[in-house]
C-alpha atoms as a PDB file:
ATOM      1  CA  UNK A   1       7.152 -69.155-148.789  1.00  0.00           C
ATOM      2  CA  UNK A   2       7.828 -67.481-152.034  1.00  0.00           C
ATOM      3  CA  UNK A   3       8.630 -69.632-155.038  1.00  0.00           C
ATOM      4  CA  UNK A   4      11.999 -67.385-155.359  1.00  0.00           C
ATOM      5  CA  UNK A   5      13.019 -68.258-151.839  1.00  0.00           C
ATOM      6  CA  UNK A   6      12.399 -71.604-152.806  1.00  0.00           C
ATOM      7  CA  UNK A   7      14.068 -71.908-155.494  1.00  0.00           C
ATOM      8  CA  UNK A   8      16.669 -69.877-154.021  1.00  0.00           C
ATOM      9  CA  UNK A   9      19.898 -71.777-154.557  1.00  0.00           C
ATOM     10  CA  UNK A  10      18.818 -72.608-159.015  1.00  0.00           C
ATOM     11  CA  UNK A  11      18.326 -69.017-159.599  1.00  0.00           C
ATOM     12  CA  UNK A  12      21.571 -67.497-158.078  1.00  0.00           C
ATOM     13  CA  UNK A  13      23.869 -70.105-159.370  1.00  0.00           C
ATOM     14  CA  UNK A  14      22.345 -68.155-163.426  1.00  0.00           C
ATOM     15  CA  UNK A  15      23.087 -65.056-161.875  1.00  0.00           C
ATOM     16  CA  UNK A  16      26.563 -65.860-161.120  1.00  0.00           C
ATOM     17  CA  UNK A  17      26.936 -67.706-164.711  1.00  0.00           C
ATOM     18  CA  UNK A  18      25.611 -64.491-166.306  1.00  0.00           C
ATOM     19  CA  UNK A  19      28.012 -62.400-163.726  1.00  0.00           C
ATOM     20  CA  UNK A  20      30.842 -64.458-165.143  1.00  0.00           C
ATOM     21  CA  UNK A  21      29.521 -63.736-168.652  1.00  0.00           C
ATOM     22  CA  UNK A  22      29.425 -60.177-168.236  1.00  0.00           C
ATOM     23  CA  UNK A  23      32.995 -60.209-166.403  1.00  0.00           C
ATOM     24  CA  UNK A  24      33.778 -61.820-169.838  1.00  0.00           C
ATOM     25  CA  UNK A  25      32.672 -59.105-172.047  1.00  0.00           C
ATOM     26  CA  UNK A  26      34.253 -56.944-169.870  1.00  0.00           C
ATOM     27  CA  UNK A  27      37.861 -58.677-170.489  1.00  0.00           C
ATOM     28  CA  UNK A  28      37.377 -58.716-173.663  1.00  0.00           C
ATOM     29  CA  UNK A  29      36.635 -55.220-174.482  1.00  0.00           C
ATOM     30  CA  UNK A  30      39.208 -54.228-172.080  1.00  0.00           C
ATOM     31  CA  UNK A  31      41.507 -56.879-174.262  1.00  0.00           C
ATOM     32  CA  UNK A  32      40.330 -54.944-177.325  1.00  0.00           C
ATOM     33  CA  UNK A  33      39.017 -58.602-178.797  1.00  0.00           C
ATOM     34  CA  UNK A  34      37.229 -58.092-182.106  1.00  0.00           C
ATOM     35  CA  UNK A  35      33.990 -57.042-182.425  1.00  0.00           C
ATOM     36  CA  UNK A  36      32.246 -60.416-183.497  1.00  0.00           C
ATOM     37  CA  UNK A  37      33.729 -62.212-180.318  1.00  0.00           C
ATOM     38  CA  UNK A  38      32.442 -59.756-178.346  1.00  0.00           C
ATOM     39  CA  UNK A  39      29.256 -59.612-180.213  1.00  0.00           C
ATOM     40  CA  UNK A  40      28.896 -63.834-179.708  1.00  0.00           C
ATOM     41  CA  UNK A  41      29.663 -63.122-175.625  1.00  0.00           C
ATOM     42  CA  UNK A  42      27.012 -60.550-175.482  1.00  0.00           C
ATOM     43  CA  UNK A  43      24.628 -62.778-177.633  1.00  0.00           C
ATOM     44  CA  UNK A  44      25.337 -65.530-175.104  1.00  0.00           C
ATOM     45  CA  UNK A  45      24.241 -63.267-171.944  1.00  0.00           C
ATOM     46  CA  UNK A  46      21.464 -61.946-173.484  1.00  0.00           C
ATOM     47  CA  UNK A  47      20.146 -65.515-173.968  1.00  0.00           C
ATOM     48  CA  UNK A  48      21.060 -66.477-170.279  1.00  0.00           C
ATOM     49  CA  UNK A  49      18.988 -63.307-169.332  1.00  0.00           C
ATOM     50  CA  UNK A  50      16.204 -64.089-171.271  1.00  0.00           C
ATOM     51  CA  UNK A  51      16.410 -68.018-170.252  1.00  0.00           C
ATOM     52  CA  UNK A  52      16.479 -66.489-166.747  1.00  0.00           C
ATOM     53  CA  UNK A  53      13.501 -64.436-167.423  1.00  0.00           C
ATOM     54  CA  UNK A  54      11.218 -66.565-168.650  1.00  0.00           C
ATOM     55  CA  UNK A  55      12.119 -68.889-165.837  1.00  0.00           C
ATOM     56  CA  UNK A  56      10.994 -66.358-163.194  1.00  0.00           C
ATOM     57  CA  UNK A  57       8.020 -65.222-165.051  1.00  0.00           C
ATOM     58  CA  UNK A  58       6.769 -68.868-165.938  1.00  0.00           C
ATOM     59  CA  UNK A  59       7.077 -69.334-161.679  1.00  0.00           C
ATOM     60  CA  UNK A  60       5.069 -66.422-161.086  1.00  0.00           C
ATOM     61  CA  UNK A  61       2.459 -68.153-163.359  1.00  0.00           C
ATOM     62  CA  UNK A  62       2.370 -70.857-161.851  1.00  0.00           C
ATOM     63  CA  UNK A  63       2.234 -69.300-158.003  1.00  0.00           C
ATOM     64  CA  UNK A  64       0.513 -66.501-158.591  1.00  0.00           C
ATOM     65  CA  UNK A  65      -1.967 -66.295-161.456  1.00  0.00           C
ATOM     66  CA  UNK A  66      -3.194 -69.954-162.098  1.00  0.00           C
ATOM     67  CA  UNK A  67      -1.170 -73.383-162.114  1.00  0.00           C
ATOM     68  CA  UNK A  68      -2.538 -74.744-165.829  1.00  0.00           C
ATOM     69  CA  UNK A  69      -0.744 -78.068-163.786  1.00  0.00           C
ATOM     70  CA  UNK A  70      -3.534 -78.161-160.383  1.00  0.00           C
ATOM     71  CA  UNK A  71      -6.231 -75.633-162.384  1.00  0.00           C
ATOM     72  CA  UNK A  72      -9.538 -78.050-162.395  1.00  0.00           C
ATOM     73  CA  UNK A  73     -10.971 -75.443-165.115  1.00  0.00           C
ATOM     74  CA  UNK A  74      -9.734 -77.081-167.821  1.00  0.00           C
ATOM     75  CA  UNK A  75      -9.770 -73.366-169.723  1.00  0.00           C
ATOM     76  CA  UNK A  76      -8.322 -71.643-167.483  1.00  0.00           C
ATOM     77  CA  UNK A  77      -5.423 -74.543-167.356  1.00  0.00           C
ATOM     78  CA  UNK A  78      -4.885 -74.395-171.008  1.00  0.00           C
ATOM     79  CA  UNK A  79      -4.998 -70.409-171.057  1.00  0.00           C
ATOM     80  CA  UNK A  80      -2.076 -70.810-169.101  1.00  0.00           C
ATOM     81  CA  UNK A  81       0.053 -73.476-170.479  1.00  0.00           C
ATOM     82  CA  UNK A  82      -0.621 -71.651-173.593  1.00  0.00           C
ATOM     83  CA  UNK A  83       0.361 -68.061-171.727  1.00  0.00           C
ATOM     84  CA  UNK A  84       3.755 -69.954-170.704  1.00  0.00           C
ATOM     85  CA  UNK A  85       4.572 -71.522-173.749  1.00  0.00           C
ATOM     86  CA  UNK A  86       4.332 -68.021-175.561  1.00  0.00           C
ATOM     87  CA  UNK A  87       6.868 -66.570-172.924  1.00  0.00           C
ATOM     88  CA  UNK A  88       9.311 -69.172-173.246  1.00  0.00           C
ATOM     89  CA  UNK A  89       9.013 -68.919-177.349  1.00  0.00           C
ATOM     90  CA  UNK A  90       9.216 -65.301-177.119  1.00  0.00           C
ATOM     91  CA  UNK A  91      11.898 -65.252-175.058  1.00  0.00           C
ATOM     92  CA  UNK A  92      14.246 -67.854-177.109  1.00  0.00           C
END
């Protein structure tokens, strides 16, 4: 089973909140809101996206390359905590 089927359920419930976000902008630009308002919504999707990225991308870590969690290389385990803390700081 893939980890995204797995966690099925968690990862569509972001997509709908970032949906709702971008229906959001949407109104707003449509309402002809000022530009820093609709600056702050975008700001806020663009965070969910990136929260939502490095979600997906520390899974596929985990499940595909090496779990630093199981690895008994103790390298190889701290190559990739290290690898997944970068992504999540890089995405923030």
């Amino acid at each position: 089973m893939s980890h995204t089927v797995k966690d099925k359920a968690k990862l569509l419930g972001r997509i709908r909140r970032i949906k709702g976000q971008a229906e959001a902008v949407e109104r707003a630009l449509e309402a002809e809101i000022g530009c820093t308002d609709v600056l702050m919504l975008v700001a806020s999707m663009r965070g969910a996206i990136n929260g939502l990225t490095a979600e997906l991308m520390e899974d596929h870590i985990r499940h595909h390359v090496v779990n630093p969690d199981s690895e008994p290389d103790a390298d190889r385990a701290k190559g990739a905590a290290e690898l997944i803390d970068v992504v999540r700081t890089y995405l923030k």
